[in-house]
N, C-alpha and C. Protein backbone atom coordinates (compact mmCIF):
# COMPACT_ATOMS: atom_id res chain seq x y z
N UNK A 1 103.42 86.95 104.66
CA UNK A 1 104.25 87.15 105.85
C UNK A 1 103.37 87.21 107.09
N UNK A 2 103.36 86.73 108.29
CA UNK A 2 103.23 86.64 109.27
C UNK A 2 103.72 86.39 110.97
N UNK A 3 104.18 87.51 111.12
CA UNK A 3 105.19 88.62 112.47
C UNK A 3 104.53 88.68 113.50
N UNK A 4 104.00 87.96 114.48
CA UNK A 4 103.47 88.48 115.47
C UNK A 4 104.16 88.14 116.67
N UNK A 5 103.61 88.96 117.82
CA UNK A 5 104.37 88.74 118.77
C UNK A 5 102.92 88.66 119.73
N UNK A 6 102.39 87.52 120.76
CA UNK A 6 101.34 87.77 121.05
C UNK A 6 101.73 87.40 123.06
N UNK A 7 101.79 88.08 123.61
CA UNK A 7 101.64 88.72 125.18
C UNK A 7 100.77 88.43 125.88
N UNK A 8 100.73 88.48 127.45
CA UNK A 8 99.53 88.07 127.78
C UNK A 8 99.40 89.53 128.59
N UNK A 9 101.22 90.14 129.39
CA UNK A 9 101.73 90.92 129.98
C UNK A 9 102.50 92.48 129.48
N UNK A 10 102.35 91.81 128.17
CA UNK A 10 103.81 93.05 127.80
C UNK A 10 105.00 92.39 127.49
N UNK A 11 105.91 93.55 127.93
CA UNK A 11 107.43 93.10 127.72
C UNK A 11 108.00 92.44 129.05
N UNK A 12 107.25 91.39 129.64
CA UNK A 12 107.41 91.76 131.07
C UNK A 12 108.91 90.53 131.62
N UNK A 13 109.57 89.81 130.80
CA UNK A 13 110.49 89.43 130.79
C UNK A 13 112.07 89.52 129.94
N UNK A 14 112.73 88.79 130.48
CA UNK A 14 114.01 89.55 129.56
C UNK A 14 114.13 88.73 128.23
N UNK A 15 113.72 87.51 128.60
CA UNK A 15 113.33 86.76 127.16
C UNK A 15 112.36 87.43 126.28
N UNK A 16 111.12 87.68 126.71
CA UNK A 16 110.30 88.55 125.71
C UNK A 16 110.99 89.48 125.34
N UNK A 17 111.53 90.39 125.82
CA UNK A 17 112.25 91.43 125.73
C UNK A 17 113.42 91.50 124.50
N UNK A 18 114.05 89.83 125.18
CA UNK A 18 115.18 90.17 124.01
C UNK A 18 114.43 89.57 122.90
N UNK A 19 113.19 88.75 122.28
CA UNK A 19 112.57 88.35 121.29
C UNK A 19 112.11 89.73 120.57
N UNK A 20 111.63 90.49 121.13
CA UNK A 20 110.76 91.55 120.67
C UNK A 20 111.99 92.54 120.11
N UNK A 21 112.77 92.75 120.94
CA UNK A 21 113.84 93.58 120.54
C UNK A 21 114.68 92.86 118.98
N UNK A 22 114.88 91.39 119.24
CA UNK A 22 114.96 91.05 117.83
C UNK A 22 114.21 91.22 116.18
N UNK A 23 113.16 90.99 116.99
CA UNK A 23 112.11 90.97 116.12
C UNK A 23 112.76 92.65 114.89
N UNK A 24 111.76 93.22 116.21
CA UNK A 24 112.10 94.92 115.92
C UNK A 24 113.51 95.27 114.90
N UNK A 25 114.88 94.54 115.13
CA UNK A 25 115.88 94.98 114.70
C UNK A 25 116.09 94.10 113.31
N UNK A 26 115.22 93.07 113.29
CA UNK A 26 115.66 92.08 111.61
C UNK A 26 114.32 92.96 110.83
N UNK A 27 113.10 93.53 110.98
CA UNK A 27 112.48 94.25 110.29
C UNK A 27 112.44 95.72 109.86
N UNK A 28 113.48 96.60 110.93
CA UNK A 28 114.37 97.71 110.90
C UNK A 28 113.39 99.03 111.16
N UNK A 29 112.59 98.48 112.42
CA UNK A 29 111.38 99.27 113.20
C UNK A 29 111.72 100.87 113.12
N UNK A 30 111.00 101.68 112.87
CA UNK A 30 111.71 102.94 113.24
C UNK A 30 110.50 103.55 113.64
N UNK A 31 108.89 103.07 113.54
CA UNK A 31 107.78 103.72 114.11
C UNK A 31 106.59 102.79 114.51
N UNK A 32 106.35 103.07 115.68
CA UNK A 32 105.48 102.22 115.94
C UNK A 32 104.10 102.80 116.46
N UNK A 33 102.78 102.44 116.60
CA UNK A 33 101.36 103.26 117.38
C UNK A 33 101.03 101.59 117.80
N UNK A 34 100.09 102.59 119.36
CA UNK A 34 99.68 101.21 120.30
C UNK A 34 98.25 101.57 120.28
N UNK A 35 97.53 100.87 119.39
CA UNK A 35 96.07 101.21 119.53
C UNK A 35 95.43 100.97 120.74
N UNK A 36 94.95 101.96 121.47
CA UNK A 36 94.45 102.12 122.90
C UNK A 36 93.09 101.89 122.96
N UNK A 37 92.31 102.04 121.96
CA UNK A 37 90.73 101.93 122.01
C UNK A 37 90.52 101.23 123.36
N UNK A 38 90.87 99.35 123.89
CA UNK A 38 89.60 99.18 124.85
C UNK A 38 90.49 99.68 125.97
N UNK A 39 89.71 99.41 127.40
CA UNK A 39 89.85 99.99 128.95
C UNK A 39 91.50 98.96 129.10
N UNK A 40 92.57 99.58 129.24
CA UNK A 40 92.43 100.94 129.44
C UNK A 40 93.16 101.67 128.60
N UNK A 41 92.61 103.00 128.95
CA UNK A 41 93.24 103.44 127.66
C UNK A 41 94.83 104.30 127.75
N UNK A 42 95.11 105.15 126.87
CA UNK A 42 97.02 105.53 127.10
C UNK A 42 97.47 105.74 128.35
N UNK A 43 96.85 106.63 129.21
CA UNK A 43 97.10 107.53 130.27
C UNK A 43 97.20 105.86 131.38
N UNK A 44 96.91 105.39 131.34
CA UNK A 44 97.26 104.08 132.27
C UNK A 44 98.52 103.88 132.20
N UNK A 45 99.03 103.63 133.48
CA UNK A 45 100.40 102.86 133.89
C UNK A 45 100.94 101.87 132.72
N UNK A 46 100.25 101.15 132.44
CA UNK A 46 100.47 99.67 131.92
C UNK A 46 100.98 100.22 130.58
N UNK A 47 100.20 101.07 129.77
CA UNK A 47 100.50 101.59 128.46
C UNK A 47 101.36 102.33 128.53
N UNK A 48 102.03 103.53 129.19
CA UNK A 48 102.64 104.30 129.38
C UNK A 48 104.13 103.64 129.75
N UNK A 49 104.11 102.14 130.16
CA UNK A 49 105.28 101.44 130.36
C UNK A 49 105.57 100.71 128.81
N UNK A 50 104.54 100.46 128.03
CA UNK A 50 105.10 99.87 127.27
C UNK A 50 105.60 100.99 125.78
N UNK A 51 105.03 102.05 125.91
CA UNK A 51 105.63 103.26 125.23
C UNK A 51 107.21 103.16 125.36
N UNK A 52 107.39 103.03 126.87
CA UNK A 52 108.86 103.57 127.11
C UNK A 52 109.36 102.00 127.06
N UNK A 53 108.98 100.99 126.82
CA UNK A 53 109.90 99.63 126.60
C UNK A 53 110.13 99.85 124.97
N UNK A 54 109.06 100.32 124.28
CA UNK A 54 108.74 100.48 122.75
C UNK A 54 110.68 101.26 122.50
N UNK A 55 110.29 102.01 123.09
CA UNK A 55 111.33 103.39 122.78
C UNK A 55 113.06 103.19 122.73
N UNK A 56 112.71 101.97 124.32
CA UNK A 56 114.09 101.48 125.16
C UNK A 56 114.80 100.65 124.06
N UNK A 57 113.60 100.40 122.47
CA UNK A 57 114.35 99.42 122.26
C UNK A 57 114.56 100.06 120.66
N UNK A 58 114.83 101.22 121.02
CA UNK A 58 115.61 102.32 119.82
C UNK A 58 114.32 102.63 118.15
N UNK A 59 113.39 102.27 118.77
CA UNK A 59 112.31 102.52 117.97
C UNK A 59 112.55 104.67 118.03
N UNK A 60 112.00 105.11 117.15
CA UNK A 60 112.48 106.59 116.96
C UNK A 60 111.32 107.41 117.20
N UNK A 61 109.82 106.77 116.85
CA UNK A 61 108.57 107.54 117.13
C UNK A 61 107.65 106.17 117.60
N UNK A 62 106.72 106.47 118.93
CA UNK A 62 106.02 105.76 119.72
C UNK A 62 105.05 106.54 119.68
N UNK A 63 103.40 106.25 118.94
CA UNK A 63 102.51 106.97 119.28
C UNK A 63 100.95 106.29 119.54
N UNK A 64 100.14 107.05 120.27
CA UNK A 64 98.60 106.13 120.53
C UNK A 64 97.79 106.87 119.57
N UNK A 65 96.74 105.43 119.02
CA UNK A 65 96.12 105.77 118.55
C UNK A 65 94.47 104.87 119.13
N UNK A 66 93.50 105.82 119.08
CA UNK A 66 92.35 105.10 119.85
C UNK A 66 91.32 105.22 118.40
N UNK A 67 91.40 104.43 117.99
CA UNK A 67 90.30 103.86 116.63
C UNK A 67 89.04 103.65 116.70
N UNK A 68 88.60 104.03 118.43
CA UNK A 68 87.23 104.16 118.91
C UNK A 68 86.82 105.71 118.05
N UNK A 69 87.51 106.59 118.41
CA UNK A 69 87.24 108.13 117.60
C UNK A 69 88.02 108.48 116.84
N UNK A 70 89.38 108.28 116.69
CA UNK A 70 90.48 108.51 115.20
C UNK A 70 90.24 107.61 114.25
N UNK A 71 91.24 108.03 113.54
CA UNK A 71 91.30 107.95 111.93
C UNK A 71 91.96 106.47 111.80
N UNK A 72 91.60 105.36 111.60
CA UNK A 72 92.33 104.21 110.94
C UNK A 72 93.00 103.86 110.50
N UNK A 73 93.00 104.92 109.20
CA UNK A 73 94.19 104.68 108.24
C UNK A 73 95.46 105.22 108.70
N UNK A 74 95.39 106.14 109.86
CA UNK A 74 96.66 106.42 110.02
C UNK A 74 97.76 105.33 110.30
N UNK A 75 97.02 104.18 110.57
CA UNK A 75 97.76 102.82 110.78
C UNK A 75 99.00 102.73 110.11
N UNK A 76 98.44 102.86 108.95
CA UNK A 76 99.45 102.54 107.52
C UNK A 76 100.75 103.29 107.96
N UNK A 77 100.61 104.40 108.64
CA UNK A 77 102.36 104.98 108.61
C UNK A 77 102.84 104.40 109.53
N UNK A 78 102.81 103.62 109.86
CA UNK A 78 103.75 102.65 111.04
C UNK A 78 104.05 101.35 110.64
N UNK A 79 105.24 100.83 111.44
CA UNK A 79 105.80 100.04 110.84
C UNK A 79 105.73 98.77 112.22
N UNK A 80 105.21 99.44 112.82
CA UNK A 80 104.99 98.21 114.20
C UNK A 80 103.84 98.49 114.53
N UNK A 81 102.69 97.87 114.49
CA UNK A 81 101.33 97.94 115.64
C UNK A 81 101.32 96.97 117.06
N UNK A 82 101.09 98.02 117.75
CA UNK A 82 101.01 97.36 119.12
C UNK A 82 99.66 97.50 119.98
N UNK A 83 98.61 96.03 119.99
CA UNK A 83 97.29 95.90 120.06
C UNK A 83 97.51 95.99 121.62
N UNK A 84 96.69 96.97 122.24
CA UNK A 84 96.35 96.64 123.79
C UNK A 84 95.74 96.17 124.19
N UNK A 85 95.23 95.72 125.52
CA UNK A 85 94.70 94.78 125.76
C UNK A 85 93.15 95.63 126.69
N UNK A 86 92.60 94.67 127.86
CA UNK A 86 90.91 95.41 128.25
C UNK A 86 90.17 94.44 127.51
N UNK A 87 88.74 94.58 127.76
CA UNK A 87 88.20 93.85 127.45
C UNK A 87 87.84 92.82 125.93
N UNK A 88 87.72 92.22 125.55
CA UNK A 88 88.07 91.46 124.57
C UNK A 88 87.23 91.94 123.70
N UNK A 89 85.35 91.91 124.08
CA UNK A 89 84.76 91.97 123.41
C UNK A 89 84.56 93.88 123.13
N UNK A 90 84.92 94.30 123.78
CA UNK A 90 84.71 95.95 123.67
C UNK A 90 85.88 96.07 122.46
N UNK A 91 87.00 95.96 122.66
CA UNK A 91 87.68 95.88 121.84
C UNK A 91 87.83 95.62 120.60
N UNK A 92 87.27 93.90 119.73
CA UNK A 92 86.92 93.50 118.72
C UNK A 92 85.77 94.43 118.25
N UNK A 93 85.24 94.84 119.24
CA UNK A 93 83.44 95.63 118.70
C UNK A 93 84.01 96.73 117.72
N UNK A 94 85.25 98.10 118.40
CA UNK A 94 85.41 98.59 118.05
C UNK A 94 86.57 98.45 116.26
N UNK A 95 87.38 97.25 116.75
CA UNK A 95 87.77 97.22 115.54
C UNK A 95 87.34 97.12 114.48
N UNK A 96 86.04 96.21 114.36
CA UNK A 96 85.98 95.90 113.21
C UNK A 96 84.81 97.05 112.97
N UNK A 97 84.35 97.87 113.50
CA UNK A 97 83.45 99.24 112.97
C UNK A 97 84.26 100.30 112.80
N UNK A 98 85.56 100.37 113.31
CA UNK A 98 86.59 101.34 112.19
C UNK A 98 87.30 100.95 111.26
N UNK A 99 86.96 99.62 110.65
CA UNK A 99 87.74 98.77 109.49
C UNK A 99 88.98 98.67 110.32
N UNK A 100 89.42 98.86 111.32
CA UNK A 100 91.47 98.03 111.68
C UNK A 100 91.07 96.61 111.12
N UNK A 101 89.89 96.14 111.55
CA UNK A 101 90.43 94.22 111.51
C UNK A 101 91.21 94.31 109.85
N UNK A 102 90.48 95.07 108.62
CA UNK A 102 90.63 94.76 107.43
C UNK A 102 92.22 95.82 107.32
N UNK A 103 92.90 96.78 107.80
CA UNK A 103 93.82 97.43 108.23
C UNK A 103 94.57 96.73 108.63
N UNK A 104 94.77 95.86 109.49
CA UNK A 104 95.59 95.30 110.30
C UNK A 104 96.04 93.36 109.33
N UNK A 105 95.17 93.00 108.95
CA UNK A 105 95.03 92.25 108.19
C UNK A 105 96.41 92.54 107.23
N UNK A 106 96.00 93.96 105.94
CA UNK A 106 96.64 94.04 105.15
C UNK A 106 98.18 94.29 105.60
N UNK A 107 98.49 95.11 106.64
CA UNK A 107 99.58 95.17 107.70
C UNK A 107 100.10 94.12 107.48
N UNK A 108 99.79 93.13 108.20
CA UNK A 108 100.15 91.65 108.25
C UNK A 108 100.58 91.07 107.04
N UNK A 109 99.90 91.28 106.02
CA UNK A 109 99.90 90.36 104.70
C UNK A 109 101.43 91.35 104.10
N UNK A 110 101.32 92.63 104.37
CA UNK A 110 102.76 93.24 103.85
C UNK A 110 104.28 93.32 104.74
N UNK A 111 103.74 92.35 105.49
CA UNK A 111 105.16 92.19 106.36
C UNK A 111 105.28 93.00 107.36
N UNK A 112 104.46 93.62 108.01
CA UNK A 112 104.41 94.95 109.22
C UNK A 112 104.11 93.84 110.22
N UNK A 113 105.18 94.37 111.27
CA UNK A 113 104.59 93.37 112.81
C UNK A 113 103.76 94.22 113.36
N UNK A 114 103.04 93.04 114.01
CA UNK A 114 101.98 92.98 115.39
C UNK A 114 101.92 92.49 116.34
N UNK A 115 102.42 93.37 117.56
CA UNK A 115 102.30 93.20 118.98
C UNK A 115 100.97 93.00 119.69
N UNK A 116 101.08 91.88 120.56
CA UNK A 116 99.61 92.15 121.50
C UNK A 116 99.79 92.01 122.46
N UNK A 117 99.01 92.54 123.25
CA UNK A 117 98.67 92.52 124.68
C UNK A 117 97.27 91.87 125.59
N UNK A 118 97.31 90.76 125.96
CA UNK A 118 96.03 90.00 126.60
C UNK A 118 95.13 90.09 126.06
N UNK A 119 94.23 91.07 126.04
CA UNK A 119 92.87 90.56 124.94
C UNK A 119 93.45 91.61 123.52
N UNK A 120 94.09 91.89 123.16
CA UNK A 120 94.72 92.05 121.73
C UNK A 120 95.65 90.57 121.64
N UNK A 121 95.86 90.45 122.24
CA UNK A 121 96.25 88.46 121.27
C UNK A 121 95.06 87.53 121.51
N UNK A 122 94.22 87.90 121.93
CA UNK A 122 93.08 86.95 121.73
C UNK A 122 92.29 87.24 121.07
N UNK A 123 92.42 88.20 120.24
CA UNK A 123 91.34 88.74 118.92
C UNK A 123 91.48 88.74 117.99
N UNK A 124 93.53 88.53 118.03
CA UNK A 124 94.52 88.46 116.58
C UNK A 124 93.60 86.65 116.52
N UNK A 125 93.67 85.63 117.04
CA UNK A 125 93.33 84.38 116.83
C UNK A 125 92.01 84.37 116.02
N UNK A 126 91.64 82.98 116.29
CA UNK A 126 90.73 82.73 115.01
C UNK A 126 88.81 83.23 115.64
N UNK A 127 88.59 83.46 116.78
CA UNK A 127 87.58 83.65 117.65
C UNK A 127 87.90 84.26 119.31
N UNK A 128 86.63 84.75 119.31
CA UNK A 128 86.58 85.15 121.00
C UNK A 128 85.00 84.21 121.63
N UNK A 129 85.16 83.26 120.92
CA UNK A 129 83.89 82.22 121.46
C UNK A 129 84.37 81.77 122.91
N UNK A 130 85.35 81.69 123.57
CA UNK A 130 85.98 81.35 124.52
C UNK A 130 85.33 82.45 126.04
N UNK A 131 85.32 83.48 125.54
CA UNK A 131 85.09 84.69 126.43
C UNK A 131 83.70 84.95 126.48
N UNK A 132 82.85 84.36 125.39
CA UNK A 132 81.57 84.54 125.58
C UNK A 132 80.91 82.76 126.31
N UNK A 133 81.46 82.19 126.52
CA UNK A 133 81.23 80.92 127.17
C UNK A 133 81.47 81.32 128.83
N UNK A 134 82.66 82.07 128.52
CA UNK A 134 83.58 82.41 129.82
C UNK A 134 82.58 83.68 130.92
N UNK A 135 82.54 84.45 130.26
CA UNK A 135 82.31 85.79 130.47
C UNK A 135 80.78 86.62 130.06
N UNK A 136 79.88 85.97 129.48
CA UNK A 136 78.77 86.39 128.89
C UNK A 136 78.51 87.89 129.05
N UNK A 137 78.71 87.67 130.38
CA UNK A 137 78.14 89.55 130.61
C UNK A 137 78.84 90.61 130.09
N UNK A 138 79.98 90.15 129.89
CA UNK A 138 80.82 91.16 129.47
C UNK A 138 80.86 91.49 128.00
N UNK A 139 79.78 90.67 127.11
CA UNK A 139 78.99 91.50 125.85
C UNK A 139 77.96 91.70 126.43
N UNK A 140 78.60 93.75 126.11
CA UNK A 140 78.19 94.53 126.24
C UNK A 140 77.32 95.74 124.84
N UNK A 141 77.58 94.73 124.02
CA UNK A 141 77.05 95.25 122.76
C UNK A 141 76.48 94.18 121.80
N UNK A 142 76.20 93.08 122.74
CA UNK A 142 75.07 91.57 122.28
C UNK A 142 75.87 91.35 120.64
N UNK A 143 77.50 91.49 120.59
CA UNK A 143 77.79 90.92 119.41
C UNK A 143 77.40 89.41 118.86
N UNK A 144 77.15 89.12 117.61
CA UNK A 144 76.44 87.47 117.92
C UNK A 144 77.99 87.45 116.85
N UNK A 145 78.69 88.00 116.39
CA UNK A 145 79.51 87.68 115.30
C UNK A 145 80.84 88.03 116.49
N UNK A 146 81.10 86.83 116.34
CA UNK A 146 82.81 86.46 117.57
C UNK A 146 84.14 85.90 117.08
N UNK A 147 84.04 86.20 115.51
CA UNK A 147 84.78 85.73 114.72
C UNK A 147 86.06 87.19 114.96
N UNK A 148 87.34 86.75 114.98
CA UNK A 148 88.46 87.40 115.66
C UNK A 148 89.11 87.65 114.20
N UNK A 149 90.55 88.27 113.95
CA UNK A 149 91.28 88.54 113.08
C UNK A 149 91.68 87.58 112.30
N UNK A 150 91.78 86.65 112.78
CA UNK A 150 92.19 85.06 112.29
C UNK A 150 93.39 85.72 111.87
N UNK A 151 94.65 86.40 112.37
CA UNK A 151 96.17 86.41 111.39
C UNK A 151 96.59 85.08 112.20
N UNK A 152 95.78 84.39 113.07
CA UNK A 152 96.68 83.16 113.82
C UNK A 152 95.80 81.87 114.02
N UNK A 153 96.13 80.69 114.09
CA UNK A 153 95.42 79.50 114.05
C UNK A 153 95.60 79.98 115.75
N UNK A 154 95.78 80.58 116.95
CA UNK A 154 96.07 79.78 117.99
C UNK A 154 95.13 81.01 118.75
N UNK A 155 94.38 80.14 119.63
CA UNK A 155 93.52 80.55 121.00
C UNK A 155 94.25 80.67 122.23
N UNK A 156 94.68 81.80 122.30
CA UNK A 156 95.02 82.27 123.70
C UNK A 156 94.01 83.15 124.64
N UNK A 157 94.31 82.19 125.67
CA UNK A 157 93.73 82.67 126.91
C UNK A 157 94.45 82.93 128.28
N UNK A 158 95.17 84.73 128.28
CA UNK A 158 95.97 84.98 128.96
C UNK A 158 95.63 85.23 130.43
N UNK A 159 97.03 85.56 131.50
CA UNK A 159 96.94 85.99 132.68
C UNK A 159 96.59 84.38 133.17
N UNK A 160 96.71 83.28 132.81
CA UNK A 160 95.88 81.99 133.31
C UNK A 160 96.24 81.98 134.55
N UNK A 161 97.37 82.02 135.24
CA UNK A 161 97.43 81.67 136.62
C UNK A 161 97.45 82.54 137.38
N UNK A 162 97.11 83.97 137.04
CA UNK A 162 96.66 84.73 137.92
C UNK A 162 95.35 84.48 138.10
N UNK A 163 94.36 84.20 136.72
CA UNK A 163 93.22 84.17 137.09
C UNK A 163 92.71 82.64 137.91
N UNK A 164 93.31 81.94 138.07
CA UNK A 164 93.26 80.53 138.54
C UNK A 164 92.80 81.75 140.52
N UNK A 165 94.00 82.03 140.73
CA UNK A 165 93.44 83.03 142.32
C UNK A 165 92.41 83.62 142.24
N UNK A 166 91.86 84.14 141.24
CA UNK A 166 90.73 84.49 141.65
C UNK A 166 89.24 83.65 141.18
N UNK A 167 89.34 83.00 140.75
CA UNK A 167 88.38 81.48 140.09
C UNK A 167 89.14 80.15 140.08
N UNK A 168 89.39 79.61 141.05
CA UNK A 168 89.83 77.81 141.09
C UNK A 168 89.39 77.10 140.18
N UNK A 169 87.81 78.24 139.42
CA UNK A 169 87.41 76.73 138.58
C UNK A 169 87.65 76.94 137.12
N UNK A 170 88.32 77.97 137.00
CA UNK A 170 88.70 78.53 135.41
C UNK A 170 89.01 77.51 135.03
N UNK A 171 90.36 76.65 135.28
CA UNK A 171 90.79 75.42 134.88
C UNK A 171 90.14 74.58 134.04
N UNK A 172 88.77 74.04 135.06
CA UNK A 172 87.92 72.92 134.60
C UNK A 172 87.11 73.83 133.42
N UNK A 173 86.99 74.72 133.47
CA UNK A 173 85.93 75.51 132.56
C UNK A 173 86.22 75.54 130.88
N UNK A 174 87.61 75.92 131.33
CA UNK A 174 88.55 75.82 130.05
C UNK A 174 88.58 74.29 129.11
N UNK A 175 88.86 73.46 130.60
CA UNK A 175 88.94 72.44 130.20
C UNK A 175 87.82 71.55 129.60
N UNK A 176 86.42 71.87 130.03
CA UNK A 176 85.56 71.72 129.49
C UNK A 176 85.32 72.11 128.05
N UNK A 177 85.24 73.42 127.73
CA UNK A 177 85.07 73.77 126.50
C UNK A 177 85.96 73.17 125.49
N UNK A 178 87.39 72.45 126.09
CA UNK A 178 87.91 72.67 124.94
C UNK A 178 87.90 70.97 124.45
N UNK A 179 87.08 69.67 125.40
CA UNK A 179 86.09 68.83 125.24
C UNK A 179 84.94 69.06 124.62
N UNK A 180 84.54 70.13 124.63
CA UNK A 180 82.97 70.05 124.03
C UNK A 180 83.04 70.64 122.27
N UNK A 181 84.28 71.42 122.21
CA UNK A 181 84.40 71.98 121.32
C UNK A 181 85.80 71.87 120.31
N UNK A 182 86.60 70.87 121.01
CA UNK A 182 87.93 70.12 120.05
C UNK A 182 88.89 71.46 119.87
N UNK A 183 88.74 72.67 120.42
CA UNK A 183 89.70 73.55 120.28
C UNK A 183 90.93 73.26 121.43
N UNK A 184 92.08 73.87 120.76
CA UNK A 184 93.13 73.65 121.75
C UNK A 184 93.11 75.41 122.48
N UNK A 185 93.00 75.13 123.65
CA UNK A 185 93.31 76.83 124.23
C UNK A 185 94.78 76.74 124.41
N UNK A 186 95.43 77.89 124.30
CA UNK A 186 97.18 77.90 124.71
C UNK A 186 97.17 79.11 125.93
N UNK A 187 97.35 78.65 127.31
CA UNK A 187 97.26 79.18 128.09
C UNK A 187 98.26 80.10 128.30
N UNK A 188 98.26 81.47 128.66
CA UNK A 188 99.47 82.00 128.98
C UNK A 188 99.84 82.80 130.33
N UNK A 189 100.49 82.60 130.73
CA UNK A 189 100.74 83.32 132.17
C UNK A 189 101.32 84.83 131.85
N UNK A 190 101.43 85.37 132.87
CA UNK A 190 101.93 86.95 132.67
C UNK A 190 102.97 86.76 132.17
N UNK A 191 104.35 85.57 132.65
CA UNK A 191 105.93 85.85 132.10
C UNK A 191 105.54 84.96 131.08
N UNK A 192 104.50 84.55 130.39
CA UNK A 192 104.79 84.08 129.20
C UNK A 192 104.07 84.61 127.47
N UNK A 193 104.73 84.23 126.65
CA UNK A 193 104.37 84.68 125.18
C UNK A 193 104.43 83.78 124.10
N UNK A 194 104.03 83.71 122.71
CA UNK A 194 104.17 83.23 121.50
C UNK A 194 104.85 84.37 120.36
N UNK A 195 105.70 83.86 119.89
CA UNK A 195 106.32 84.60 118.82
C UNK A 195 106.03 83.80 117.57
N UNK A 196 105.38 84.10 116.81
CA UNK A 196 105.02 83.62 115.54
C UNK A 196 105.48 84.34 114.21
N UNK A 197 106.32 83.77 113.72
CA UNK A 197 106.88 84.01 112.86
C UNK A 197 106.92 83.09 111.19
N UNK A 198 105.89 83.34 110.52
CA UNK A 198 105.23 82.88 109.25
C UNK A 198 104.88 81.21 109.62
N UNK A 199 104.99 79.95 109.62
CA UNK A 199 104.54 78.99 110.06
C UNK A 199 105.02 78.36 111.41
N UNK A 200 105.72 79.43 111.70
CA UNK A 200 106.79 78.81 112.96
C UNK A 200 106.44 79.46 114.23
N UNK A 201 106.08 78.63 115.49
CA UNK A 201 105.57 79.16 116.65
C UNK A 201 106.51 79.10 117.95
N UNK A 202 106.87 80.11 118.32
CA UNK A 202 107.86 79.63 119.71
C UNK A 202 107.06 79.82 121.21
N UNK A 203 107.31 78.99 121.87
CA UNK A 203 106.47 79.61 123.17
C UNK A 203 107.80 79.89 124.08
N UNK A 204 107.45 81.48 124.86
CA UNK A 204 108.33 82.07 125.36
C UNK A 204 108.13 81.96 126.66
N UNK A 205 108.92 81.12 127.53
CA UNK A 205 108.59 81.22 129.30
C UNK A 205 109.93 80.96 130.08
């Protein structure tokens, strides 16, 4: 089985909204945790909105869990994981040194959905080689191993047209790599998402 719901924004449309809310009601959600580990973490706006979208959508317990210093396994008692987003590579660093990648994995393989959020759907994919082409400096812990969750064949690289305003040349950059390297990137804007549901991919905009 394979349930994901992968974000660039959140719940930040009514289409996502009503997808996610589906989702949630054919698997019969009743608990969900939003692993907070990278920046930023619960106490942020951004998380604290998607608690209360979590909730809005009759889920019964919403809780954080930061896998940078808690317990892992508490994973297992939930029936929805919801990956946040922050930096890509801080993030992957920490997962896979509290075992979630191998946690989240088995999640997946038993039919439990997984939500993401911007760099939590880019870590569910098959690599974060994209961000270290992109971004170098921002390994911050000289990972040489950039190999991601793989629960998804697909490379997303979110926020794209916001970040287009602040780099004109993201575009070509992207577009370069994905010449030099035969990968397809799937760009996503804030109002947009992928709902993946076992071989079947929808793009949500």
């Amino acid at each position: 089985m394979n349930k994901l719901l992968l974000t660039a924004y959140g719940f930040s449309t009514p289409k996502i909204i009503n997808v996610a809310q589906k989702m949630i009601q054919e698997n019969k959600i009743t608990k969900a945790c939003i692993i907070s580990t990278s920046w930023p973490k619960e106490k942020h706006p951004q998380m604290q909105q998607i608690k209360r979208d979590l909730l809005s959508m009759n889920i019964q317990q919403v809780d954080f869990l930061d896998v940078e210093f808690e317990d892992a396994n508490k994973l297992f008692d939930y029936d929805l994981i919801f990956l946040n987003g922050g930096y890509p590579f801080y993030l992957l660093h920490y997962i896979k040194k509290s075992g979630v990648d191998q946690i989240l994995k088995r999640i997946n393989q038993n039919g439990g959905l997984i939500f993401a959020l911007s760099a939590g759907s880019i870590i569910l994919g098959p690599s974060i080689a994209l961000m270290q082409y992109l971004y170098p400096e921002d390994n911050q812990f000289n990972d040489s191993n950039l190999d991601g969750l793989n629960l998804t064949d697909i490379h997303v690289y979110p926020h794209f047209k916001e970040m287009l305003t602040r780099d004109p040349t993201i575009k070509d950059k992207i577009n370069k790599y994905e010449n030099e390297t035969g990968i397809n990137i799937t760009r996503l804007n804030n109002d947009q998402a992928l709902a993946v549901n076992n071989d079947t991919q929808t793009f949500l905009d």
